[in-house]
Protein backbone atom coordinates (compact mmCIF):
# COMPACT_ATOMS: atom_id res chain seq x y z
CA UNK A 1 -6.95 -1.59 68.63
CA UNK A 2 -5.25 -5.29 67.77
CA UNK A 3 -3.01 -4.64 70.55
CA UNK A 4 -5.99 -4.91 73.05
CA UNK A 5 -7.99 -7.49 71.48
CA UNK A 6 -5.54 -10.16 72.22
CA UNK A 7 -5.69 -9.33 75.45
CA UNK A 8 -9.38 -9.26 75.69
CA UNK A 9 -9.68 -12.66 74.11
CA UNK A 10 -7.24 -14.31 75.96
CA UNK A 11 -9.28 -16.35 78.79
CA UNK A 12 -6.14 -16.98 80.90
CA UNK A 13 -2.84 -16.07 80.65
CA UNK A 14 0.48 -16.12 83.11
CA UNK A 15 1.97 -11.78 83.81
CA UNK A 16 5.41 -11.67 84.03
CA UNK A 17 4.74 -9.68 87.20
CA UNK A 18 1.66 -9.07 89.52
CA UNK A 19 1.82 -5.99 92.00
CA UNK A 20 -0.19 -5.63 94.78
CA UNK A 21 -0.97 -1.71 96.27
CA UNK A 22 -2.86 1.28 96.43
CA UNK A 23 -2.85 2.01 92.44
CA UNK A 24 -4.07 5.28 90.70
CA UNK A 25 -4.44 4.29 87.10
CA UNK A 26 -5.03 7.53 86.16
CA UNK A 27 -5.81 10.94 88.19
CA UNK A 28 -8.98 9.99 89.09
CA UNK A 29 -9.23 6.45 89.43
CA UNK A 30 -8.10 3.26 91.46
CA UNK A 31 -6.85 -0.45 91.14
CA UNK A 32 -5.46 -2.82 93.65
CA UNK A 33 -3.80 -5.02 91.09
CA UNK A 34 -1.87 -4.93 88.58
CA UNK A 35 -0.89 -7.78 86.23
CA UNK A 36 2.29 -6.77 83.57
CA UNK A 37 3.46 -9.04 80.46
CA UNK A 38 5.95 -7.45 78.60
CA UNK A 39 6.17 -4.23 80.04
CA UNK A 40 2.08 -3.80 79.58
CA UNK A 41 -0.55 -3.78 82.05
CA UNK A 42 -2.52 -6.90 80.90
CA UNK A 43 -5.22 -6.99 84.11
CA UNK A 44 -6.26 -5.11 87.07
CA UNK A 45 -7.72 -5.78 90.88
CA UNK A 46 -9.30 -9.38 90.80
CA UNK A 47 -8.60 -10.24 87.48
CA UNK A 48 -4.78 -9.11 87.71
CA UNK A 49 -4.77 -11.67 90.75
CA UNK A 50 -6.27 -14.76 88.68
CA UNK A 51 -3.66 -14.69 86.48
CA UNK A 52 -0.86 -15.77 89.05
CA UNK A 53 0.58 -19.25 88.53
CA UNK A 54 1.39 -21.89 91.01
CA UNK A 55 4.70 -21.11 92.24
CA UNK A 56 3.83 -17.22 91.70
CA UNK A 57 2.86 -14.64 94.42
CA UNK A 58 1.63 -10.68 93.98
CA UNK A 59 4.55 -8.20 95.13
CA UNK A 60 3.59 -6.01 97.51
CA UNK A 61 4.43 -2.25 96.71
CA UNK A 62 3.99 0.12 100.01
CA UNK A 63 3.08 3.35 99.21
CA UNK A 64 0.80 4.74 96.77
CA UNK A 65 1.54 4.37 93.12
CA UNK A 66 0.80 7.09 89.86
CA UNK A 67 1.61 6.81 86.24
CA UNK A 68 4.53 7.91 85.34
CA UNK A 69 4.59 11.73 85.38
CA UNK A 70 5.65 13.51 81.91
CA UNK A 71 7.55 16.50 81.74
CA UNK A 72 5.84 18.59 78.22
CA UNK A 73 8.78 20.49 77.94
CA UNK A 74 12.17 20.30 78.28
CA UNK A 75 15.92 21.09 77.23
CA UNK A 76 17.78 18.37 78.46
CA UNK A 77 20.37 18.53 76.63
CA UNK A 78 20.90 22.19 76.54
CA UNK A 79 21.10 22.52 79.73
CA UNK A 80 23.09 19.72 80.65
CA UNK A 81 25.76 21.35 78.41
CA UNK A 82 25.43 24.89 80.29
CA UNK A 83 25.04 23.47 83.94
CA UNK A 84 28.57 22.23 84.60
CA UNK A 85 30.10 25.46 82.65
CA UNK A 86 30.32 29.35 84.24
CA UNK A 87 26.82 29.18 86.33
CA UNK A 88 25.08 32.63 87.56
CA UNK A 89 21.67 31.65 88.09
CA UNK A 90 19.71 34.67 89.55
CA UNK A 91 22.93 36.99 88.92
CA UNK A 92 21.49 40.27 87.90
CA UNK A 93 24.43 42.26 87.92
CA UNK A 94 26.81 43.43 85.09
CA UNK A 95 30.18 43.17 87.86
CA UNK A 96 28.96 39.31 89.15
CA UNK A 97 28.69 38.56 85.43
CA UNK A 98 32.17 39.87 84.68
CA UNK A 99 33.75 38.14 87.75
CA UNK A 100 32.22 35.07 87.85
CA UNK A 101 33.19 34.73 84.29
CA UNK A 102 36.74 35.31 85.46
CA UNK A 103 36.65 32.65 87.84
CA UNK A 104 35.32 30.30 85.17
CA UNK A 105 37.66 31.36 82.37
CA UNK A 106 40.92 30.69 84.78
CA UNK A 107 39.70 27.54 86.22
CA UNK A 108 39.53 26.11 82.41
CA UNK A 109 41.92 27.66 80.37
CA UNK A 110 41.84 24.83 77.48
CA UNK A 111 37.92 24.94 77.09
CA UNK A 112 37.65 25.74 73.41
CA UNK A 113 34.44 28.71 74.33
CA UNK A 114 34.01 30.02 77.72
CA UNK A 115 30.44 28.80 77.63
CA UNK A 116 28.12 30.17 80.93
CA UNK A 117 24.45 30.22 81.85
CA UNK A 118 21.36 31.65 83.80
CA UNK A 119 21.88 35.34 84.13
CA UNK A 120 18.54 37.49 84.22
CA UNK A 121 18.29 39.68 80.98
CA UNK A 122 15.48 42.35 82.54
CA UNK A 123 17.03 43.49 86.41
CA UNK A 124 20.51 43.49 84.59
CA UNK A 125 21.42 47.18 83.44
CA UNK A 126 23.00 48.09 80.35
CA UNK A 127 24.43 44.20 79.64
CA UNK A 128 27.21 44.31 77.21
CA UNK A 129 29.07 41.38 75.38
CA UNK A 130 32.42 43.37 74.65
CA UNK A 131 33.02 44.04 78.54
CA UNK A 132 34.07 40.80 78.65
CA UNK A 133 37.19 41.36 76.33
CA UNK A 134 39.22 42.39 78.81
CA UNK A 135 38.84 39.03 80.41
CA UNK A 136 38.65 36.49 77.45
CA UNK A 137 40.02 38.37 75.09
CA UNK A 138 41.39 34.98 73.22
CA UNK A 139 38.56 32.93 73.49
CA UNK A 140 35.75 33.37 72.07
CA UNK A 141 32.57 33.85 74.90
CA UNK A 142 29.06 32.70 75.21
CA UNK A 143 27.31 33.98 78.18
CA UNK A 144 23.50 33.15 77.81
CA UNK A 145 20.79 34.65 79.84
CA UNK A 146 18.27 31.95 81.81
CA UNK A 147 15.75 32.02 79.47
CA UNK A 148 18.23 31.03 76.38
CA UNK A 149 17.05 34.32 74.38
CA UNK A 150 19.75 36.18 75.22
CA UNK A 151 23.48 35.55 74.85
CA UNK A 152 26.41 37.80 75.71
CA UNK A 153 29.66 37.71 73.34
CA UNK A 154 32.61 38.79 73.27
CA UNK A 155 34.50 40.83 70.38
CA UNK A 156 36.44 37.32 69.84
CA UNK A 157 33.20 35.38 69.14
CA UNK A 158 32.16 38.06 67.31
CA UNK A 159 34.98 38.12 64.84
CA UNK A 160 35.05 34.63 64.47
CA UNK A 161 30.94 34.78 63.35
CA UNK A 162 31.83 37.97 61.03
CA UNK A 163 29.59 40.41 63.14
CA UNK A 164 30.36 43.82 62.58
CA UNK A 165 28.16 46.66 62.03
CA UNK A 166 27.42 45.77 58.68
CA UNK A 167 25.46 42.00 59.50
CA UNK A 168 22.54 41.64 58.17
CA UNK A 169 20.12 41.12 61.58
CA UNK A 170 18.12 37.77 60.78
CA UNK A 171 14.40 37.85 60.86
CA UNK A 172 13.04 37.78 64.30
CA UNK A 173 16.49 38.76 66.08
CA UNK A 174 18.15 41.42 67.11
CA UNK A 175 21.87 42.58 67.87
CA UNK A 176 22.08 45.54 70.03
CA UNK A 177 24.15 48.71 68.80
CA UNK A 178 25.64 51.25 70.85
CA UNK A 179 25.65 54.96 70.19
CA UNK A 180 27.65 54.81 67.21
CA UNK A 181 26.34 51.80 65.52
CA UNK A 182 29.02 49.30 67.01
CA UNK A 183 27.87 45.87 68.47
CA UNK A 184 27.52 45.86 72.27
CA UNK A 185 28.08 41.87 72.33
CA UNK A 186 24.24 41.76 73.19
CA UNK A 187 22.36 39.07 70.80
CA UNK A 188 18.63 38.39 71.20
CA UNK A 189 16.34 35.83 69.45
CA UNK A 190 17.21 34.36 66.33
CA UNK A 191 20.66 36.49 66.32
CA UNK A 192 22.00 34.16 68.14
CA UNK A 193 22.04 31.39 65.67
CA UNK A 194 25.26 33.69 63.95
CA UNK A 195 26.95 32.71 66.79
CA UNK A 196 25.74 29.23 67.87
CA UNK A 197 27.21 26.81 65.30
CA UNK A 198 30.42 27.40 65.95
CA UNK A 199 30.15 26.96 69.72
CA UNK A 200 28.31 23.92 69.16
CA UNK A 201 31.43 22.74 66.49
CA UNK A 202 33.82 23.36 69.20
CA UNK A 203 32.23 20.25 71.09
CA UNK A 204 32.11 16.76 70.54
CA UNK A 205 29.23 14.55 71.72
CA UNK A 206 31.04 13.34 74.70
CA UNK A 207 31.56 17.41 75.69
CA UNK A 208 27.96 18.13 75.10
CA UNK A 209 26.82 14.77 77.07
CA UNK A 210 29.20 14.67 80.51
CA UNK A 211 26.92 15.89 82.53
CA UNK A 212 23.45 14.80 81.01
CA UNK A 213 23.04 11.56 83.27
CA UNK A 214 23.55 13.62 86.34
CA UNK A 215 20.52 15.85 85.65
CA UNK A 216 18.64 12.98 84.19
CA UNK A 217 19.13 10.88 88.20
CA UNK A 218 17.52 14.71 89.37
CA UNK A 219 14.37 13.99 86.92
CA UNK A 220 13.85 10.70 88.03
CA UNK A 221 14.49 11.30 91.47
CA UNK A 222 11.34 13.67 90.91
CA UNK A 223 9.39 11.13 89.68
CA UNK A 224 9.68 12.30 86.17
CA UNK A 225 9.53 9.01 83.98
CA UNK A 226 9.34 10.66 80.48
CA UNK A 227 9.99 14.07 78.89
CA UNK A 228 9.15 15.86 75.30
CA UNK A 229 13.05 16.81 75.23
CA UNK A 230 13.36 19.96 72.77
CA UNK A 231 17.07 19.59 70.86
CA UNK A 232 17.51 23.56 71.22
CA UNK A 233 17.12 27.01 72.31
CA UNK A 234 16.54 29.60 70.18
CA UNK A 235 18.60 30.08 67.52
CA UNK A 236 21.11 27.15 69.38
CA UNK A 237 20.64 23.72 67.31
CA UNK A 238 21.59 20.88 69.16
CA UNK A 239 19.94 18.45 66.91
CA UNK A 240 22.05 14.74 68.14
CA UNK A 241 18.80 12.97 68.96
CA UNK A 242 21.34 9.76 68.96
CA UNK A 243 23.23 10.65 71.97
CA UNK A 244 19.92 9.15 73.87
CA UNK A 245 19.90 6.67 71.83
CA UNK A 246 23.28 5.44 72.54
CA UNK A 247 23.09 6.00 76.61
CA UNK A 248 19.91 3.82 75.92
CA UNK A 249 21.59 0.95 74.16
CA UNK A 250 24.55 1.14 76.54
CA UNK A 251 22.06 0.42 79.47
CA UNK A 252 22.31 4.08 80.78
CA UNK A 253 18.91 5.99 79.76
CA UNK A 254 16.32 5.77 82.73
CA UNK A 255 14.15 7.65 81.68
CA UNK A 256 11.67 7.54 77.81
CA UNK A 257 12.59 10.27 75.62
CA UNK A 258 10.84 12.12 73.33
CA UNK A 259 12.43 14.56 70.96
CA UNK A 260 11.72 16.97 68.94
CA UNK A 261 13.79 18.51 66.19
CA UNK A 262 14.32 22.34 65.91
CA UNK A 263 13.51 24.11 62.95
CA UNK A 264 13.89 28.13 62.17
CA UNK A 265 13.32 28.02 58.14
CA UNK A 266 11.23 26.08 56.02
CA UNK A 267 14.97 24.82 54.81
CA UNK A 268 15.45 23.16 57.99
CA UNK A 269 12.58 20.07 57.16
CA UNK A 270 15.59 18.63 54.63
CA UNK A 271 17.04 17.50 57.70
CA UNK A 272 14.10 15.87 60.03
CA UNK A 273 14.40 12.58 57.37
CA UNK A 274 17.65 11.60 58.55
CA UNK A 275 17.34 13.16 62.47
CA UNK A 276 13.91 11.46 63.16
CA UNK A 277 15.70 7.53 62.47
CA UNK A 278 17.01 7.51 66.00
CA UNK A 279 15.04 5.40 68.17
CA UNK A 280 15.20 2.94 70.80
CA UNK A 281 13.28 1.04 73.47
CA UNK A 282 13.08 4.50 75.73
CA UNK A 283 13.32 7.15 72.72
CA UNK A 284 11.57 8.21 69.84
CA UNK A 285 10.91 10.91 67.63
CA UNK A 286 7.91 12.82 68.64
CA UNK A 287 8.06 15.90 66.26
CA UNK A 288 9.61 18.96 65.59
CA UNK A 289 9.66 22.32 67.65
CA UNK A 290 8.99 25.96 65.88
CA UNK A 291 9.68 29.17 67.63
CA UNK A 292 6.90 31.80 66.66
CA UNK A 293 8.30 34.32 68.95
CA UNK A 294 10.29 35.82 71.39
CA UNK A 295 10.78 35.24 75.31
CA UNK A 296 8.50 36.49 77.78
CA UNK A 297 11.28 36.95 80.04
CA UNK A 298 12.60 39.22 77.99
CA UNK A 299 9.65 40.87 76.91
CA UNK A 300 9.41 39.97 73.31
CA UNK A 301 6.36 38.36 73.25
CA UNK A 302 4.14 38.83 70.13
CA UNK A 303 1.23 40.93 70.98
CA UNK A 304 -2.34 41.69 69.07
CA UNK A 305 -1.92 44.94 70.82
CA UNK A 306 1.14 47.87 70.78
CA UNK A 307 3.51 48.17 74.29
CA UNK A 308 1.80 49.68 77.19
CA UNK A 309 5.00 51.97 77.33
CA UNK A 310 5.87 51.93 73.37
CA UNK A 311 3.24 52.36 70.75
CA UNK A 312 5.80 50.94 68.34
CA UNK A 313 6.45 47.89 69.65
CA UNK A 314 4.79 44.61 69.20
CA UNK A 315 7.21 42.22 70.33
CA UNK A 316 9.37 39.59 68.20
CA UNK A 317 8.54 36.75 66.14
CA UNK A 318 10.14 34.31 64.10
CA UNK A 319 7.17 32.91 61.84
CA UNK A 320 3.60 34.28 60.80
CA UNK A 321 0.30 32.32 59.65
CA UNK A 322 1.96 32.07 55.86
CA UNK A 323 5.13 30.97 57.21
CA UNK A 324 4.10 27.97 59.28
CA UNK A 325 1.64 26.71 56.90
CA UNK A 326 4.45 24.56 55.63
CA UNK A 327 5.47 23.37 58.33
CA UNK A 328 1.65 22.24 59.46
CA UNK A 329 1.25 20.48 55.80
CA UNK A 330 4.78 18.61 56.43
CA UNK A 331 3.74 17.43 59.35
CA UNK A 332 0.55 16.14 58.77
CA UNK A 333 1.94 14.37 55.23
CA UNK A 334 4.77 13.03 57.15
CA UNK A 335 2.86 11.69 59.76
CA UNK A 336 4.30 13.75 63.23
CA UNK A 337 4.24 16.45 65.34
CA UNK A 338 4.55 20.45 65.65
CA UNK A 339 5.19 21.89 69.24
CA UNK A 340 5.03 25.32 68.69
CA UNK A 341 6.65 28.20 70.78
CA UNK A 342 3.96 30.88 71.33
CA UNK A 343 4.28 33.21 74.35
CA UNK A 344 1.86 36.36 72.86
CA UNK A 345 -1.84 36.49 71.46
CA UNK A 346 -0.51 37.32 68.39
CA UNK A 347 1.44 34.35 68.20
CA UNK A 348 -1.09 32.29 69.31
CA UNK A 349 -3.43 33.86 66.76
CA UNK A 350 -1.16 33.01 63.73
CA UNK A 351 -0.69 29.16 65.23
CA UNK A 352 -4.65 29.06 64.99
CA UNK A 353 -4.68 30.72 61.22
CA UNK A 354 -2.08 28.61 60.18
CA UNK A 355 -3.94 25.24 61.14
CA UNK A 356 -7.36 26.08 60.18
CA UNK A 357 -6.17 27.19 56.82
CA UNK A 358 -4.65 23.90 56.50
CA UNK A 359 -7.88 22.16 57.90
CA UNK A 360 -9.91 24.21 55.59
CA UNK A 361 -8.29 22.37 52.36
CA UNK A 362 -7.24 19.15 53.68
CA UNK A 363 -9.87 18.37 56.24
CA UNK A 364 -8.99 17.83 60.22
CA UNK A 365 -5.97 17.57 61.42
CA UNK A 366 -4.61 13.92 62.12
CA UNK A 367 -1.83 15.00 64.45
CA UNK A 368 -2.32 16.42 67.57
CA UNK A 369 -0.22 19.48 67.67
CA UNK A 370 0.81 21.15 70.70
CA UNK A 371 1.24 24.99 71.92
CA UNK A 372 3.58 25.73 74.23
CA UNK A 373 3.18 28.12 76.90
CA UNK A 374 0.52 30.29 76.16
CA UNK A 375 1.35 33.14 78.20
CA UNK A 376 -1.49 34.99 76.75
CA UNK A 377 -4.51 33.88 74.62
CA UNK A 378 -6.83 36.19 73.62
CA UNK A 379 -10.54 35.89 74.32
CA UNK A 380 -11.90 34.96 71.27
CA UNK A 381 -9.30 32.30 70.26
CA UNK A 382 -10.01 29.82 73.38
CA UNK A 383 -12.93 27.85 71.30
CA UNK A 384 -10.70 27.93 68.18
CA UNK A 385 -7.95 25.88 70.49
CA UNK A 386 -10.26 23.66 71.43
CA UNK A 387 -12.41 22.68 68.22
CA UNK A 388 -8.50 22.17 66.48
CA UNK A 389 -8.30 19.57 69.31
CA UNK A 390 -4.91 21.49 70.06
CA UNK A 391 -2.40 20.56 73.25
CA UNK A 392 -1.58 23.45 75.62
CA UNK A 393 1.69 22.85 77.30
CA UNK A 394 2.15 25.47 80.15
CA UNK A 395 4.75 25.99 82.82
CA UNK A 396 3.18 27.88 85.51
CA UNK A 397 6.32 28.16 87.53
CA UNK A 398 7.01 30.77 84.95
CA UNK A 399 4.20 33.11 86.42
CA UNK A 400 5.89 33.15 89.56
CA UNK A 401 8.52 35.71 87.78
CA UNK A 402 6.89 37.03 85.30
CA UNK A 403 5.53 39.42 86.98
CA UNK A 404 8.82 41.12 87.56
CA UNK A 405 10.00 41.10 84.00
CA UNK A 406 9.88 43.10 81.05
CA UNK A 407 6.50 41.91 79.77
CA UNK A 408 4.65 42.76 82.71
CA UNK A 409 5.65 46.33 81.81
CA UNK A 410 3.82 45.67 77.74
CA UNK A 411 1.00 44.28 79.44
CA UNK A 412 0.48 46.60 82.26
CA UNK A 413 -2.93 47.82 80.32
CA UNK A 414 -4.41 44.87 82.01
CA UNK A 415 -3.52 42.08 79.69
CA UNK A 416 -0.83 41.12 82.14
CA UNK A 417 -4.00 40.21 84.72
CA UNK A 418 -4.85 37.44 81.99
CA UNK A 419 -1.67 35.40 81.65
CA UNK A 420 -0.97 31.88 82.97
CA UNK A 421 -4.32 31.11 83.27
CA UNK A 422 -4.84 27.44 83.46
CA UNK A 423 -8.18 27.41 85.24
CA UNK A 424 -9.82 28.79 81.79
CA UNK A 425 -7.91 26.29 80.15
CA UNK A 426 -9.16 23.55 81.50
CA UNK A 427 -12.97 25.21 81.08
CA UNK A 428 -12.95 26.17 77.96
CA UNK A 429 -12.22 21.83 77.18
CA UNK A 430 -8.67 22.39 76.11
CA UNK A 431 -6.41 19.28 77.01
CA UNK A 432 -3.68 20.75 79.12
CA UNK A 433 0.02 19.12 79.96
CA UNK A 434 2.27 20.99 82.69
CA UNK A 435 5.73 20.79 82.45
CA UNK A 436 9.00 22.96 83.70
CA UNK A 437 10.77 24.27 80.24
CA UNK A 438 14.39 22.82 82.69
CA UNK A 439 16.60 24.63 82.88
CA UNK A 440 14.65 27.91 82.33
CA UNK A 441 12.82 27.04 85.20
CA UNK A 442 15.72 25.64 87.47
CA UNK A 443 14.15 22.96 89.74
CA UNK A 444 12.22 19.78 88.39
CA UNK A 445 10.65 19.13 91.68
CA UNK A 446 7.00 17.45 91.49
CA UNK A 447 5.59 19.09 94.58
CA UNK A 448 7.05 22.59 93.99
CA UNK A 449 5.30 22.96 90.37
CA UNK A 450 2.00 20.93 91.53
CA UNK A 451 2.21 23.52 94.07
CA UNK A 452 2.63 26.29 91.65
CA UNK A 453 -0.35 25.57 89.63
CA UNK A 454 -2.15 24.68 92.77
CA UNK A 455 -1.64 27.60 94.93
CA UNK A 456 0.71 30.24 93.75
CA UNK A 457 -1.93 30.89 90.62
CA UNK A 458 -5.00 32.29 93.02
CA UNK A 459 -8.06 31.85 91.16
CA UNK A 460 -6.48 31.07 87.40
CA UNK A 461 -4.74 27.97 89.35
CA UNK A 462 -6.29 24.75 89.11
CA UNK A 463 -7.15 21.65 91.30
CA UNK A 464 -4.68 18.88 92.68
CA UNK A 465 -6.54 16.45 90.52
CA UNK A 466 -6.36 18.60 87.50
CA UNK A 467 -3.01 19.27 88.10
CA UNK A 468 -1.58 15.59 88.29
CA UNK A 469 -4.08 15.09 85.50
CA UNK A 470 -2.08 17.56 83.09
CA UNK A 471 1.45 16.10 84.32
CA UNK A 472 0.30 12.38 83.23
CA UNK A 473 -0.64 13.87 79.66
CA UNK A 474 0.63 11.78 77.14
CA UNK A 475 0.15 12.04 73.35
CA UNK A 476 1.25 10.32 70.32
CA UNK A 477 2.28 7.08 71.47
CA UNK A 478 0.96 3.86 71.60
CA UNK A 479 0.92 1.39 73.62
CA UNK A 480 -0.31 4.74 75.93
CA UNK A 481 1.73 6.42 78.43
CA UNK A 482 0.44 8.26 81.50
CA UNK A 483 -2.04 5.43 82.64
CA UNK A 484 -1.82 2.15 84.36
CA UNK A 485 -5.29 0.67 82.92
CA UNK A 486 -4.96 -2.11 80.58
CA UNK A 487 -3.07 -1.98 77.52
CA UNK A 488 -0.84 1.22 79.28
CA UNK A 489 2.90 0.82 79.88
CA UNK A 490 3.36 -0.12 82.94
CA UNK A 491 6.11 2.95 83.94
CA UNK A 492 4.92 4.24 87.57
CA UNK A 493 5.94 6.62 90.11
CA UNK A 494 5.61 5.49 94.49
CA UNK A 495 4.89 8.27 96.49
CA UNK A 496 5.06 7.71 100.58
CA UNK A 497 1.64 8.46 101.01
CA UNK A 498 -1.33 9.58 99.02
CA UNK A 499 -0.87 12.96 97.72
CA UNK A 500 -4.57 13.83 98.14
CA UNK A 501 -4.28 13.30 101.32
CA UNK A 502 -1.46 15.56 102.37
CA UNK A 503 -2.16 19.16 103.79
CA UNK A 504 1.38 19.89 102.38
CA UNK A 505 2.80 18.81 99.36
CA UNK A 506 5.91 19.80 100.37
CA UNK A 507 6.50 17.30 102.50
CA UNK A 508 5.68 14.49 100.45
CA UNK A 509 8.36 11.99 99.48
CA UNK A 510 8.48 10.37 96.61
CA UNK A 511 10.00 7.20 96.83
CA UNK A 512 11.45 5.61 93.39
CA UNK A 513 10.03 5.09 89.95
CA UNK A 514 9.50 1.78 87.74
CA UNK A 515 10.01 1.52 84.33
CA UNK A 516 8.10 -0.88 82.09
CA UNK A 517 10.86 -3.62 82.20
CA UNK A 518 10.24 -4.10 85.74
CA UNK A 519 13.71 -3.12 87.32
CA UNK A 520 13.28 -0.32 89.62
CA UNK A 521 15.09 3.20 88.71
């Protein structure tokens, strides 16, 4: 509140900038000023214009100019790593695995882990980790499936981890078993953490990093001027928050990170005391992630209700009500946030025990905690979202496939009819923030998933305003992101033309983003 009663007293003051243009300080509403001092808005319109000095003049901006849009969710860094290694995005085959693999494995014969990406766990039949032996049978393998649930090994990497038919599965994962109790190479879940640490030990920062500014020029490029960056995948830790922070100081990081630290046991909070000292002008630590349960790809979602097509099964989780209630009182003690993997009603439910229990001895929360995706909320737990003032962070590019994975089969009872619906969302008063969940969803292009949650939804999609709306969301941070009013940062994105305006999004261009220090990016 100090921070804009200076500003408010002040009578007249010189901006270090003025802009002239067609302005939307929000979704919704319009300036044709703006007047910036430090990297803040400091007045709009007329008043933004009396603040010029003698030998200063307004810069004219052509186009039409948004906040800064904000990606909720994102693996940056994860899939940075995977991107420039053995790619099969949309490969549903068991022989293109195998091959392509082959290709990758002779093209790099000193890579310490034959490391690929993007394969599609439900259309591929009978996947198996140990057919790959024949190919790498020296090097250990890592093939991971595009949603980062599933990971193929070979009987190297499983000899190095100690995985035999005697492991111990961890809670919430699974490793697949053939006939005669052997392991198939198949991990799922939270099994893959046997595995992931010493991939991730087999390369240094400048191995994980190579190819992170390349995809970081495709998120600005989309006019993407912030993301909530998630250090993981399940069961894959990638916890160096201070490789941002170095591109930053070196003059390299366009683009405001937030990040979030993984946890998968109560054991893991030792660590967010040292992780969460990594900042800079353009990151900071926003919280940590928990993983309640499985992938929807994948159909391990947690449900309230048994398999369509197997009374026995429920899905996969991670965490229930008892176990996050740590994590919810460390977080509000401590003074940051939870973003909280929950693709099933179930999992939602035990989110919404977890913080009300908490609430019911300590009072409201003081954080605001987010969900992410929400693939399925049941009926009665809408109002119980929205009186915990809780932040649903939805990708609804994900509903464009969903409906040709394994938990539209679960679902096919009619609960599948109910997922991905943002219009109720937005009803029922819950603040909503879109994002992609990159590289699970492969393209970071604005129009495509405003389209999405436009069009592709039918009636649960929601309104171009509402839409743009939820990809300025911004939480947590002051000065306040998302905005150009005063006191905002003054980050925005030029599109050719106004997007409410254009019959096709499509077609419209975006032209270059600004970040707050007033050099163009």
């Amino acid at each position: 509140m100090i921070f804009f009663l200076l500003f408010a007293c002040e009578s007249k003051f010189t901006a270090d900038i003025i802009y002239e243009g067609q302005f939307y300080a929000d979704a919704y509403t319009t300036h044709s000023a703006l007047a910036i001092r430090e990297g803040i808005v400091v007045a709009t319109d007329e008043a933004a214009l009396e603040t010029l000095a003698k030998d200063q003049f307004p810069q004219q901006i052509e186009g039409v100019i948004f906040p800064g849009f904000h990606d909720s969710h994102t693996h940056l860094l994860a899939g940075s790593f995977v991107m420039d290694k053995c790619l099969m995005v949309g490969v549903s085959s068991m022989n293109v695995i195998l091959d392509k693999v082959e290709t990758y494995a002779q093209s790099d014969p000193t890579a310490p882990w034959v490391v690929g990406y993007g394969w599609i766990f439900t259309l591929t039949e009978n996947p198996s980790g140990v057919a790959l032996d024949d190919i790498v049978p020296n090097r250990p393998a890592a093939i991971f499936d595009s949603s980062g649930h599933a990971v193929l090994v070979n009987s190297k990497a499983m000899a190095m981890a100690g995985i035999d038919a005697n492991t111990e599965v961890p809670e919430g994962g699974i490793i697949v078993k053939d006939e005669n109790g052997n392991p198939t190479g198949l991990l799922q879940e939270s099994a893959i953490e046997l595995i992931s640490p010493l991939m991730l030990s087999a390369f240094d920062d400048s191995a994980l990093s190579e190819n992170l500014l390349l995809q970081i020029e495709q998120f600005k490029q989309a006019g993407i001027t912030r993301i909530s960056e998630i250090l993981a995948v399940p069961g894959v830790n990638i916890g160096r928050p201070w490789i941002f922070t170095q591109l930053d100081e070196a003059g390299l990081l366009d683009i405001r990170v937030d990040y979030y630290i993984p946890a998968f046991r109560e054991s893991d909070l030792v660590q967010i005391g040292e992780l969460s000292q990594y900042s800079s002008s353009k990151v900071r630590f926003a919280g940590v992630k928990l993983w309640v349960d499985g992938s929807s790809g994948s159909g391990q979602s947690w449900s309230l209700e048994a398999s369509a097509v197997d009374s026995d099964f429920y899905g996969a989780h991670y965490l229930d009500a008892d176990g996050l209630l740590p994590f919810v009182k460390a977080a509000e003690e401590d003074g940051y946030q939870l973003k909280l993997h929950v693709n099933g009603d179930a999992a939602v439910r035990a989110a919404l025990d977890a913080f009300e229990r908490y609430t019911e001895q300590n009072g409201p929360l003081v954080q605001q905690h987010v969900l992410d995706h929400l693939v399925l909320i049941d009926d009665s737990d809408y109002d119980r979202i929205s009186n915990l003032g809780l932040i649903a962070s939805m990708q609804p590019a994900h509903a464009l496939v969903g409906a040709f994975g394994e938990q539209a089969d679960h679902w096919s009872d009619g609960r599948f009819e109910d997922t991905w619906d943002l219009a109720r969302v937005i009803d029922e008063d819950i603040t909503l923030a879109l994002g992609t969940d990159w590289p699970v969803w492969p393209t970071v292009d604005l129009m495509v998933n405003l389209n999405t949650a436009i069009e592709s939804l039918g009636p649960k999609g929601i309104p171009l305003e509402t839409a743009i709306n939820a990809y300025l969301s911004d939480w947590d941070a002051f000065p306040p992101r998302g905005c150009l009013h005063v006191g905002c940062v003054a980050d925005f994105t030029v599109f050719e033309s106004d997007p409410y305006l254009t019959e096709d999004l499509s077609e419209l261009e975006i032209e270059y983003v600004v970040l707050s220090d007033g050099h163009d990016k």
